[in-house]
Protein backbone atom coordinates (compact mmCIF):
# COMPACT_ATOMS: atom_id res chain seq x y z
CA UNK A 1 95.67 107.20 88.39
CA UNK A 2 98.64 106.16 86.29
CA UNK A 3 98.49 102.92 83.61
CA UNK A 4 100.99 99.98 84.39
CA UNK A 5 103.99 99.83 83.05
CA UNK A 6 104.17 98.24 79.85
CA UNK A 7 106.62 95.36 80.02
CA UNK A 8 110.18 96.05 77.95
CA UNK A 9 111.68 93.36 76.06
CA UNK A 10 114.33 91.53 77.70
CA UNK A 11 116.33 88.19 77.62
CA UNK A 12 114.95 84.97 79.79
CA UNK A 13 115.95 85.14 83.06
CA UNK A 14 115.96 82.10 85.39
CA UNK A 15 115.51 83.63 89.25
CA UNK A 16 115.62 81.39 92.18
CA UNK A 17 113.59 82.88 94.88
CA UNK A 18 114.05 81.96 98.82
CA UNK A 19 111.42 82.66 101.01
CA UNK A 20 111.35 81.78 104.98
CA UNK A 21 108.13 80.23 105.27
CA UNK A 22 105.47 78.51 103.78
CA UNK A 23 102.23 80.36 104.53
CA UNK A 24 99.96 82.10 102.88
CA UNK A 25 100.57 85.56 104.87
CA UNK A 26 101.91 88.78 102.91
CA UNK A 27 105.53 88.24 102.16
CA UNK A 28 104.56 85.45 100.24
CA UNK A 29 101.45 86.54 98.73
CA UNK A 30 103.60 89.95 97.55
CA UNK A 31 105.88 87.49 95.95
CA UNK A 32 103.23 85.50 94.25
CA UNK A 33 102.18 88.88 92.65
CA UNK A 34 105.95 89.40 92.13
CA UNK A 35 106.30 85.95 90.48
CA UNK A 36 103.13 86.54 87.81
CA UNK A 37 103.74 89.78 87.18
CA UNK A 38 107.41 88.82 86.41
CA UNK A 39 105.87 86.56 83.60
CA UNK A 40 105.72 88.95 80.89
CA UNK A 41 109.56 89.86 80.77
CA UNK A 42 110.20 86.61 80.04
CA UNK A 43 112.16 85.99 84.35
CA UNK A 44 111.16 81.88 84.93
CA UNK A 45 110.90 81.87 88.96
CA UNK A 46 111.79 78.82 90.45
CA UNK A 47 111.36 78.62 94.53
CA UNK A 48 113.28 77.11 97.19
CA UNK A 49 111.79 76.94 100.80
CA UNK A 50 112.45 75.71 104.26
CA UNK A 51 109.23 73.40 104.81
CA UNK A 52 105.68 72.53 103.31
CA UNK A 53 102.67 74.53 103.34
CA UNK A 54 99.98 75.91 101.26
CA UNK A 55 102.60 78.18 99.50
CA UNK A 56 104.00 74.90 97.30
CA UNK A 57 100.11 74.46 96.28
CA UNK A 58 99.84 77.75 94.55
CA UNK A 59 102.89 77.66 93.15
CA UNK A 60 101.91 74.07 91.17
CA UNK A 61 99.04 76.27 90.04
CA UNK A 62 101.44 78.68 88.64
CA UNK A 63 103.54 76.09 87.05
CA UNK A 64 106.48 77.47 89.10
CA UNK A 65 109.39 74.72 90.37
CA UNK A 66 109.72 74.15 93.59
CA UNK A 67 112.16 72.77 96.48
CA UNK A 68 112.26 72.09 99.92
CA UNK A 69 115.34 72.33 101.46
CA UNK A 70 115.38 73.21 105.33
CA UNK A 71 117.24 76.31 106.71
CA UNK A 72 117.43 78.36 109.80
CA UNK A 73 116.74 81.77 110.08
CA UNK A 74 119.67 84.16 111.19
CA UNK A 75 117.60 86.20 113.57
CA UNK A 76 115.32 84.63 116.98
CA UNK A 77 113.43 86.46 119.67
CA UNK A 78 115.77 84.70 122.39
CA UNK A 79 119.55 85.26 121.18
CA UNK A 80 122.23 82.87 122.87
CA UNK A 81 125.78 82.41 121.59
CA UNK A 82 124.64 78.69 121.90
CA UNK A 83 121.83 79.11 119.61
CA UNK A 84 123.60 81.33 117.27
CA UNK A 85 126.80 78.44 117.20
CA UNK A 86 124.15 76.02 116.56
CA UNK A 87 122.11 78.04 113.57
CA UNK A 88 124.74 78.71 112.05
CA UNK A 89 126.42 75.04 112.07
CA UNK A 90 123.17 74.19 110.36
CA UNK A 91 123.38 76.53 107.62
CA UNK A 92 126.94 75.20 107.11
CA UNK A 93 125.51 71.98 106.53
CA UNK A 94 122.70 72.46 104.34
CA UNK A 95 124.46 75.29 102.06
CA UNK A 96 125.62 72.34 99.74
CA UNK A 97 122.35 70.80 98.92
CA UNK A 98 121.11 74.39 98.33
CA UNK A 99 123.85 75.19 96.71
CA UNK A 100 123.35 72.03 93.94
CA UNK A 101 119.51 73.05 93.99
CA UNK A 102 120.16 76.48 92.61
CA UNK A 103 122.65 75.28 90.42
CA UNK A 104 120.69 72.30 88.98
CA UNK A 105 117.81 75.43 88.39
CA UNK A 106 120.83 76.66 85.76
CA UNK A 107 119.87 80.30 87.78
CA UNK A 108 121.01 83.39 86.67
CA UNK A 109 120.13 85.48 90.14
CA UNK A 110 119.44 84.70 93.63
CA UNK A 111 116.62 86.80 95.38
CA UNK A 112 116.19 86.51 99.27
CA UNK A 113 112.51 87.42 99.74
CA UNK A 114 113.00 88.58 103.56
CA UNK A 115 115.62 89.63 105.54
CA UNK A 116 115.30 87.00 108.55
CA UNK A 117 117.52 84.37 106.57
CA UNK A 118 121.05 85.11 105.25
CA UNK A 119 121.56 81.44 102.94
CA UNK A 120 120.53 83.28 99.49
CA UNK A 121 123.83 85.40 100.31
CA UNK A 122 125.81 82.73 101.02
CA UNK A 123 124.68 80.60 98.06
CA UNK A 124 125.37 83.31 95.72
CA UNK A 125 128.40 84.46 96.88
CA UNK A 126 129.30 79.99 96.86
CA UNK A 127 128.07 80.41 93.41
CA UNK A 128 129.02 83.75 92.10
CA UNK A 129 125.59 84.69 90.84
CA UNK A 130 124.21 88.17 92.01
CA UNK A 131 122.04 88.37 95.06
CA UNK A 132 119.33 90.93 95.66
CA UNK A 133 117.79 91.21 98.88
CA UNK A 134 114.12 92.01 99.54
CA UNK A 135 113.39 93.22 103.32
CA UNK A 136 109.97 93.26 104.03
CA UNK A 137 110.11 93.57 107.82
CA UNK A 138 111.89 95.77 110.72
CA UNK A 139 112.73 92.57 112.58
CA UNK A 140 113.10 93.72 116.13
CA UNK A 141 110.23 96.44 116.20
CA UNK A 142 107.58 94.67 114.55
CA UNK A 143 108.28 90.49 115.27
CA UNK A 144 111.07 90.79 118.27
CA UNK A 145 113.39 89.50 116.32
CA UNK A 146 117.17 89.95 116.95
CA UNK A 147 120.12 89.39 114.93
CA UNK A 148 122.32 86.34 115.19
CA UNK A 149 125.51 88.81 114.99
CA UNK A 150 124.67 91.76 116.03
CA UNK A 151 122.76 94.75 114.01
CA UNK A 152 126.28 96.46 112.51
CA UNK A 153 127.13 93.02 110.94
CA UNK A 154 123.32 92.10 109.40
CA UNK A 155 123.60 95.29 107.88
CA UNK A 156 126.89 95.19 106.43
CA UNK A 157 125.51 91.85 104.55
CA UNK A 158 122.73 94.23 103.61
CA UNK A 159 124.86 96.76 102.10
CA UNK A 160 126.84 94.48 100.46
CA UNK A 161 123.92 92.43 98.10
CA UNK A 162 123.99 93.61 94.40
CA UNK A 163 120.66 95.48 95.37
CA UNK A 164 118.50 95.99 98.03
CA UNK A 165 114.68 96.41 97.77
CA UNK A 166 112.84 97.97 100.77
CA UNK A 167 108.86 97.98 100.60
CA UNK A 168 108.86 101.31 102.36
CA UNK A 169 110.95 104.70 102.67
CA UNK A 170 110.42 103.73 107.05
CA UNK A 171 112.08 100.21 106.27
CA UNK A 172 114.74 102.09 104.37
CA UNK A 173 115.45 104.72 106.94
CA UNK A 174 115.50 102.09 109.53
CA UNK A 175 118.33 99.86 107.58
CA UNK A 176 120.02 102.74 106.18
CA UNK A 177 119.28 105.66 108.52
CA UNK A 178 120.41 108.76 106.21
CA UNK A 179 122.60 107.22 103.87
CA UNK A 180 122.22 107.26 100.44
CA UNK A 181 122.96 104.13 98.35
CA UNK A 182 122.44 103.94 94.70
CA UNK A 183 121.91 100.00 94.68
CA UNK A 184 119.30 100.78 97.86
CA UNK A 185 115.82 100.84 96.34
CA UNK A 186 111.85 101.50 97.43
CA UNK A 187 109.77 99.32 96.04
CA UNK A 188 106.15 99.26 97.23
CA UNK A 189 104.37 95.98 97.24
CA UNK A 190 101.85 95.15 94.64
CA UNK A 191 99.00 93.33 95.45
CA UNK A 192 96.91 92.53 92.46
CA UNK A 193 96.38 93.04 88.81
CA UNK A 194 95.12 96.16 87.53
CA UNK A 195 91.89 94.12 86.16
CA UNK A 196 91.34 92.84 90.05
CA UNK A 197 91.12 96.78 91.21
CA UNK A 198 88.80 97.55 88.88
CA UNK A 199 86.63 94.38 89.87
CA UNK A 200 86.77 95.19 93.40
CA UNK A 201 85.30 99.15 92.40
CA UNK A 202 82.77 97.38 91.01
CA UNK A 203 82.03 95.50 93.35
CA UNK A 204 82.23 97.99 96.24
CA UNK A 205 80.06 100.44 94.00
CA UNK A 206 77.33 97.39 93.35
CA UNK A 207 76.57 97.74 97.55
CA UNK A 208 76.79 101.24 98.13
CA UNK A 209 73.86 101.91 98.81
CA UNK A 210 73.15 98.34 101.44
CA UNK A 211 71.61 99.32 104.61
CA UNK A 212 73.63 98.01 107.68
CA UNK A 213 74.96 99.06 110.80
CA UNK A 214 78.62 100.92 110.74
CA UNK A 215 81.18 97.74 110.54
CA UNK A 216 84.60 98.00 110.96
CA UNK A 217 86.89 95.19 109.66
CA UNK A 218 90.42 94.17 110.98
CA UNK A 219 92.37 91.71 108.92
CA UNK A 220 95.23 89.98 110.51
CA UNK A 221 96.83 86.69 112.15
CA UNK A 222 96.25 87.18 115.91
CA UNK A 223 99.17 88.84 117.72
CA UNK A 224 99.08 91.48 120.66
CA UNK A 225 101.41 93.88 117.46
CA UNK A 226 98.26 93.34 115.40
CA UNK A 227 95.93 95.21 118.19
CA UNK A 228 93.33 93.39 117.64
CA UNK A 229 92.31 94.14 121.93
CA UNK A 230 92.77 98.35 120.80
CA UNK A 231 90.09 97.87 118.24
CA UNK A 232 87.55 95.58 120.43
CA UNK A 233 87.93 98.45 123.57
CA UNK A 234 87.88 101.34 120.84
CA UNK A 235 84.41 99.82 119.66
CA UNK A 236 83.40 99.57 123.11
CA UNK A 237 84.56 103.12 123.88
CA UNK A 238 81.97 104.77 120.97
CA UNK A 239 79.00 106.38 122.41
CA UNK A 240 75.54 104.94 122.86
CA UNK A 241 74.48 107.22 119.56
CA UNK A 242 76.63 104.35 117.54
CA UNK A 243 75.45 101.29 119.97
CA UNK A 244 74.77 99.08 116.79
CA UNK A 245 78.29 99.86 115.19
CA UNK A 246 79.98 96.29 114.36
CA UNK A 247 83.37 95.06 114.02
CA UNK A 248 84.63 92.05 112.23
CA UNK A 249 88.10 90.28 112.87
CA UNK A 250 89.10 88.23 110.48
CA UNK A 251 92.50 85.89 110.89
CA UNK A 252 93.64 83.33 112.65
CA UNK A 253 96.17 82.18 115.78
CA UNK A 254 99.32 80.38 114.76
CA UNK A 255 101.31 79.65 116.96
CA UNK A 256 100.52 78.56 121.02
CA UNK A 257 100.93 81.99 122.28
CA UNK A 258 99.07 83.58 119.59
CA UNK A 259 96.41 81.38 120.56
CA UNK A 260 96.50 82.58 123.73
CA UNK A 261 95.91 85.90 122.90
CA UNK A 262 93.31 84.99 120.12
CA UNK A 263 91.43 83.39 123.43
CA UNK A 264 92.01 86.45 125.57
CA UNK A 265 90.09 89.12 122.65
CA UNK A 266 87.07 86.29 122.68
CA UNK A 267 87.06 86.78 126.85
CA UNK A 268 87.85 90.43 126.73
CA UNK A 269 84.72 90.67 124.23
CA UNK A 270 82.19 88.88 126.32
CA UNK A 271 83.57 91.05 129.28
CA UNK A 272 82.90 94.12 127.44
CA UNK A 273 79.19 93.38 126.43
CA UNK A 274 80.25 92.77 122.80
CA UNK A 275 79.44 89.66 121.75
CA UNK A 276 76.40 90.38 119.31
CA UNK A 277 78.57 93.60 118.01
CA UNK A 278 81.85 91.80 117.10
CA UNK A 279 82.28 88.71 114.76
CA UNK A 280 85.40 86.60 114.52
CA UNK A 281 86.00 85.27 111.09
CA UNK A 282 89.03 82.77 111.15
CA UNK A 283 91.26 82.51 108.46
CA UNK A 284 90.34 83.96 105.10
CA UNK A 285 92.37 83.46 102.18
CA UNK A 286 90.89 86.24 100.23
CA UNK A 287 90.03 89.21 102.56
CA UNK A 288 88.08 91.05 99.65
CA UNK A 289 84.67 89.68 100.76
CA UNK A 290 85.58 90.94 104.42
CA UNK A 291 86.37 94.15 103.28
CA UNK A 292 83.79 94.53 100.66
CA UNK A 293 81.06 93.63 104.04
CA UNK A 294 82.59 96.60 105.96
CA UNK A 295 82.37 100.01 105.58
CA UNK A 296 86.37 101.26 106.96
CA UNK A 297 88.76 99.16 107.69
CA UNK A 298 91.33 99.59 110.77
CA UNK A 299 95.08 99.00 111.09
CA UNK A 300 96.18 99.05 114.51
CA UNK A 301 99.80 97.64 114.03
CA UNK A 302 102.32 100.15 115.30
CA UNK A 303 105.00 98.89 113.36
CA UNK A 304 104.01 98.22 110.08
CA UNK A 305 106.90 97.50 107.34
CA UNK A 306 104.59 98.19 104.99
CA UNK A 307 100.70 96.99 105.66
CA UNK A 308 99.40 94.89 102.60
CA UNK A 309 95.87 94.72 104.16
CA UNK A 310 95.71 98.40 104.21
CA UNK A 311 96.36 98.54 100.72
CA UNK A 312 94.05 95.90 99.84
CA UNK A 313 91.56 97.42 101.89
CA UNK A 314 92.02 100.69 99.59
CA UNK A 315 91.74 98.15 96.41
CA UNK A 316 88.31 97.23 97.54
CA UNK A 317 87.08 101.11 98.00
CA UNK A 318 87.59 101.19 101.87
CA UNK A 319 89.11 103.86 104.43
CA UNK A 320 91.38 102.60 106.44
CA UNK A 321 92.38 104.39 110.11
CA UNK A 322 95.73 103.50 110.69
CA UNK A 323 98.62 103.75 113.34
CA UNK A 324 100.37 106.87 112.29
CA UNK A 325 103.62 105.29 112.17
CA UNK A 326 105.92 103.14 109.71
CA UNK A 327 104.56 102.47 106.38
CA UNK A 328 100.94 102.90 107.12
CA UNK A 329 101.67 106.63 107.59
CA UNK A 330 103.12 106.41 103.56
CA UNK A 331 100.11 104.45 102.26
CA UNK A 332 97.34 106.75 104.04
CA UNK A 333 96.92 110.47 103.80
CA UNK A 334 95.30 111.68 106.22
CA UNK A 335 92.17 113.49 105.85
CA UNK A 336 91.88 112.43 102.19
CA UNK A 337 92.53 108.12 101.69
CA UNK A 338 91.76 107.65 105.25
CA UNK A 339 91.90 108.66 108.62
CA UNK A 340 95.60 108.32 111.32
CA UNK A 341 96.05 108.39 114.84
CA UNK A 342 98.15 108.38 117.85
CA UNK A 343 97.99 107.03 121.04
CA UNK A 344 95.29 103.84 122.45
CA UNK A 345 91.51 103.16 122.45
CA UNK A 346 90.05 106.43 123.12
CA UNK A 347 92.16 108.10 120.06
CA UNK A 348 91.40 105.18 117.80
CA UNK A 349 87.38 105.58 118.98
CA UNK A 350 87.81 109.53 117.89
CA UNK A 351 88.58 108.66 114.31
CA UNK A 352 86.07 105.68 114.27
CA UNK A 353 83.55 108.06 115.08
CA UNK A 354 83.69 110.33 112.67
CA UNK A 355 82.75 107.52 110.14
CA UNK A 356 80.10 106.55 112.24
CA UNK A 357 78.74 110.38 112.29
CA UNK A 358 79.65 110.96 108.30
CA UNK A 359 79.07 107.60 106.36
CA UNK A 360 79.44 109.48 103.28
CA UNK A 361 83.07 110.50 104.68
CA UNK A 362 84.01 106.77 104.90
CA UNK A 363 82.75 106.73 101.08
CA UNK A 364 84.76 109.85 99.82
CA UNK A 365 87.97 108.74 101.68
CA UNK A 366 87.37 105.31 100.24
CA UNK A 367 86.66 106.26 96.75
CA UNK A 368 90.35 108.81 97.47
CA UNK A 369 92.16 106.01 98.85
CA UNK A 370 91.26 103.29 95.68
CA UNK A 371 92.32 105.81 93.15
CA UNK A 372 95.55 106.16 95.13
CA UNK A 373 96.22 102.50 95.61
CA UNK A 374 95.28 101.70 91.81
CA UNK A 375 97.77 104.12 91.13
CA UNK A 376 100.64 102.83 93.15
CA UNK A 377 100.05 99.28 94.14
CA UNK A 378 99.03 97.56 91.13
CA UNK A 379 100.56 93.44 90.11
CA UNK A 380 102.28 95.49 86.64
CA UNK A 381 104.01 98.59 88.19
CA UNK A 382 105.47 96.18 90.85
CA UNK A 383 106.95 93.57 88.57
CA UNK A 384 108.04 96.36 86.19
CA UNK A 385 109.82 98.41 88.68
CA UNK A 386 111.15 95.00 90.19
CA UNK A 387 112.55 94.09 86.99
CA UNK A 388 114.08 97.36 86.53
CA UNK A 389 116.77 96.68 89.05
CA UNK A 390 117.17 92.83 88.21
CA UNK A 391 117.97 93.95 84.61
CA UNK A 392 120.43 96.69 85.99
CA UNK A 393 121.78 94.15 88.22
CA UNK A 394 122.36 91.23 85.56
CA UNK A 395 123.72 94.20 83.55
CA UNK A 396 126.09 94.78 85.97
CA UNK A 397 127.68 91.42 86.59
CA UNK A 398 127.46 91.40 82.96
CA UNK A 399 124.83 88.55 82.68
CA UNK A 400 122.96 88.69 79.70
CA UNK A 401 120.43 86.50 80.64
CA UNK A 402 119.51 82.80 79.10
């Protein structure tokens, strides 16, 4: 387990940070922890968005600045030339407001917090600030989402930002395939402070020795990517030894055909003889007291950029069994922090029951897995290895800061 990073003196730095959404879901909690761990080397963060939401409330409590200025994305999950024409005659539009925003903000650096949206590039290059670009998602594999102009062109805006931060070596190789470039960076997300880990080992260390049937915990909005139906027919596929064995689901449906499916698990659990075993949860905006009421914790995405849950699952002393694929196969090793697999149900049910045979497994992996994530995912070593390449950045365009 290493220490954080101790903060180096630098210069204020004004940042203006665009993000593509307003809810409360991980890119946006990663840059909140971004944002206050930031604090200490002096960067003031100041936020423009496309709409409202519950993001602008915690960042009042922050003290951060604010504006809501509308955008479109540069990627959709049906691309027409008619749609692209008209996305990007909309950006057009609304680059000068934006444009007088940042400016107004006095910022020294624009940072695009996704890689859905290509306006931060265009209002730094208007501008003539740097721009760093933070991708956070595959796009296509994980959220069907295809670029405006092609894959060859979004990535030659990639490769062209002052720096590029990727929150896992899959993301990377996925962008960048096997090239090497020395303004390309992996940055794993951080997800609290170093004082919240070692609350939550409390915590989980205060109900070790409870008394209640296996659970199982997914966190995650419901979407058919999340496999939230692999984890209900994986509990259903345990043998009768583990017939008391529990699973909790905890997120909500956005959207109308997420609802849809959200619907669908609820049917497909009554059809399976489940309903006193499983327990949907809604929307929770802290998942540490679902994790803490579980003993392992599953992530059944197959296309994870990164997997915040998982690692907050770890902060809170709990295996996870993931997907052995994208970034949950560089957060969990296997064997030691937690258990992966390939393939449906049935494969997903084999690694499930070994925690159900060897509670004390669970316990060892979970115990591995928070000294791991405490290690590598803490609020301080993310902000400090953020600021690393802002500072070489500014350096760079030979901004000395404010």
């Amino acid at each position: 387990m290493s220490d954080p990073i101790a903060p180096t003196s630098g210069l204020p730095t004004r940042v203006t940070f665009i993000t593509h959404y307003t809810e409360l879901y991980g890119a946006n909690l990663s840059l909140l922890n971004l944002i206050e761990g930031l604090v200490p080397y002096g960067v003031q963060a100041r936020v423009l968005c496309p709409d409202r939401g519950d993001l602008l409330s915690a960042l009042d409590r922050r003290g951060v600045p604010w504006a809501v200025i509308p955008f479109e994305w540069w990627v959709s999950t049906h691309r027409t030339a008619a749609g692209t024409a008209t996305r990007l005659a909309r950006n057009v539009r609304r680059l000068r407001p934006i444009v007088r925003q940042i400016s107004a903000w006095e910022t020294d650096l624009v940072y695009s917090n996704s890689s859905v949206f290509s306006i931060g590039a265009m209002a730094a290059a208007e501008l003539e600030l740097p721009h760093v670009w933070h991708l956070r998602e595959f796009g296509r594999r994980d959220y069907d989402l295809w670029p405006d102009f092609g894959t060859r062109l979004s990535r030659l805006a990639f490769r062209t930002a002052d720096a590029t931060i990727f929150v896992s070596l899959a993301l990377q190789r996925a962008f960048l395939g096997k090239a090497v470039l020395p303004h390309s960076h992996v940055i794993y997300n951080g997800i609290a402070p170093a004082k919240v880990f070692d609350d939550r080992k409390r915590a989980a260390d205060a109900i070790r020795e409870r008394r209640q049937p296996f659970t199982f915990v997914l966190v995650g909005r419901f979407r058919e990517s999340k496999g939230q139906a692999v984890a209900i027919r994986a509990l259903a596929a345990l043998p009768a030894a583990f017939a008391e064995t529990r699973l909790l689901l905890v997120g909500g449906a956005g959207n109308t055909g997420d609802q849809g499916y959200y619907e669908g698990c609820r049917a497909l659990v009554a059809e399976l003889g489940l309903t006193d075993r499983v327990e949907f949860w809604g929307y929770v905006p802290d998942p540490e007291r679902a994790f803490l009421a579980a003993d392992a914790a599953l992530m059944c995405s197959r296309n994870e950029a990164m997997g915040r849950v998982t690692v907050e699952a770890m902060s809170a002393a709990r295996p996870v069994i993931g997907y052995d694929a994208g970034g949950t196969s560089e957060l969990i090793e296997d064997g030691r922090t937690g258990l992966l697999y390939r393939g449906g149900e049935a494969a997903l049910a084999a690694c499930m029951e070994q925690y159900c045979v060897e509670p004390a497994l669970a316990v060892r992996h979970g115990e591995a897995g928070w000294q791991a994530a405490r290690g590598r995912h803490t609020e301080e070593d993310y902000a400090a290895r953020v600021h690393a390449v802002l500072r070489t950045v500014l350096t760079a365009r030979g901004f000395g800061g404010r």
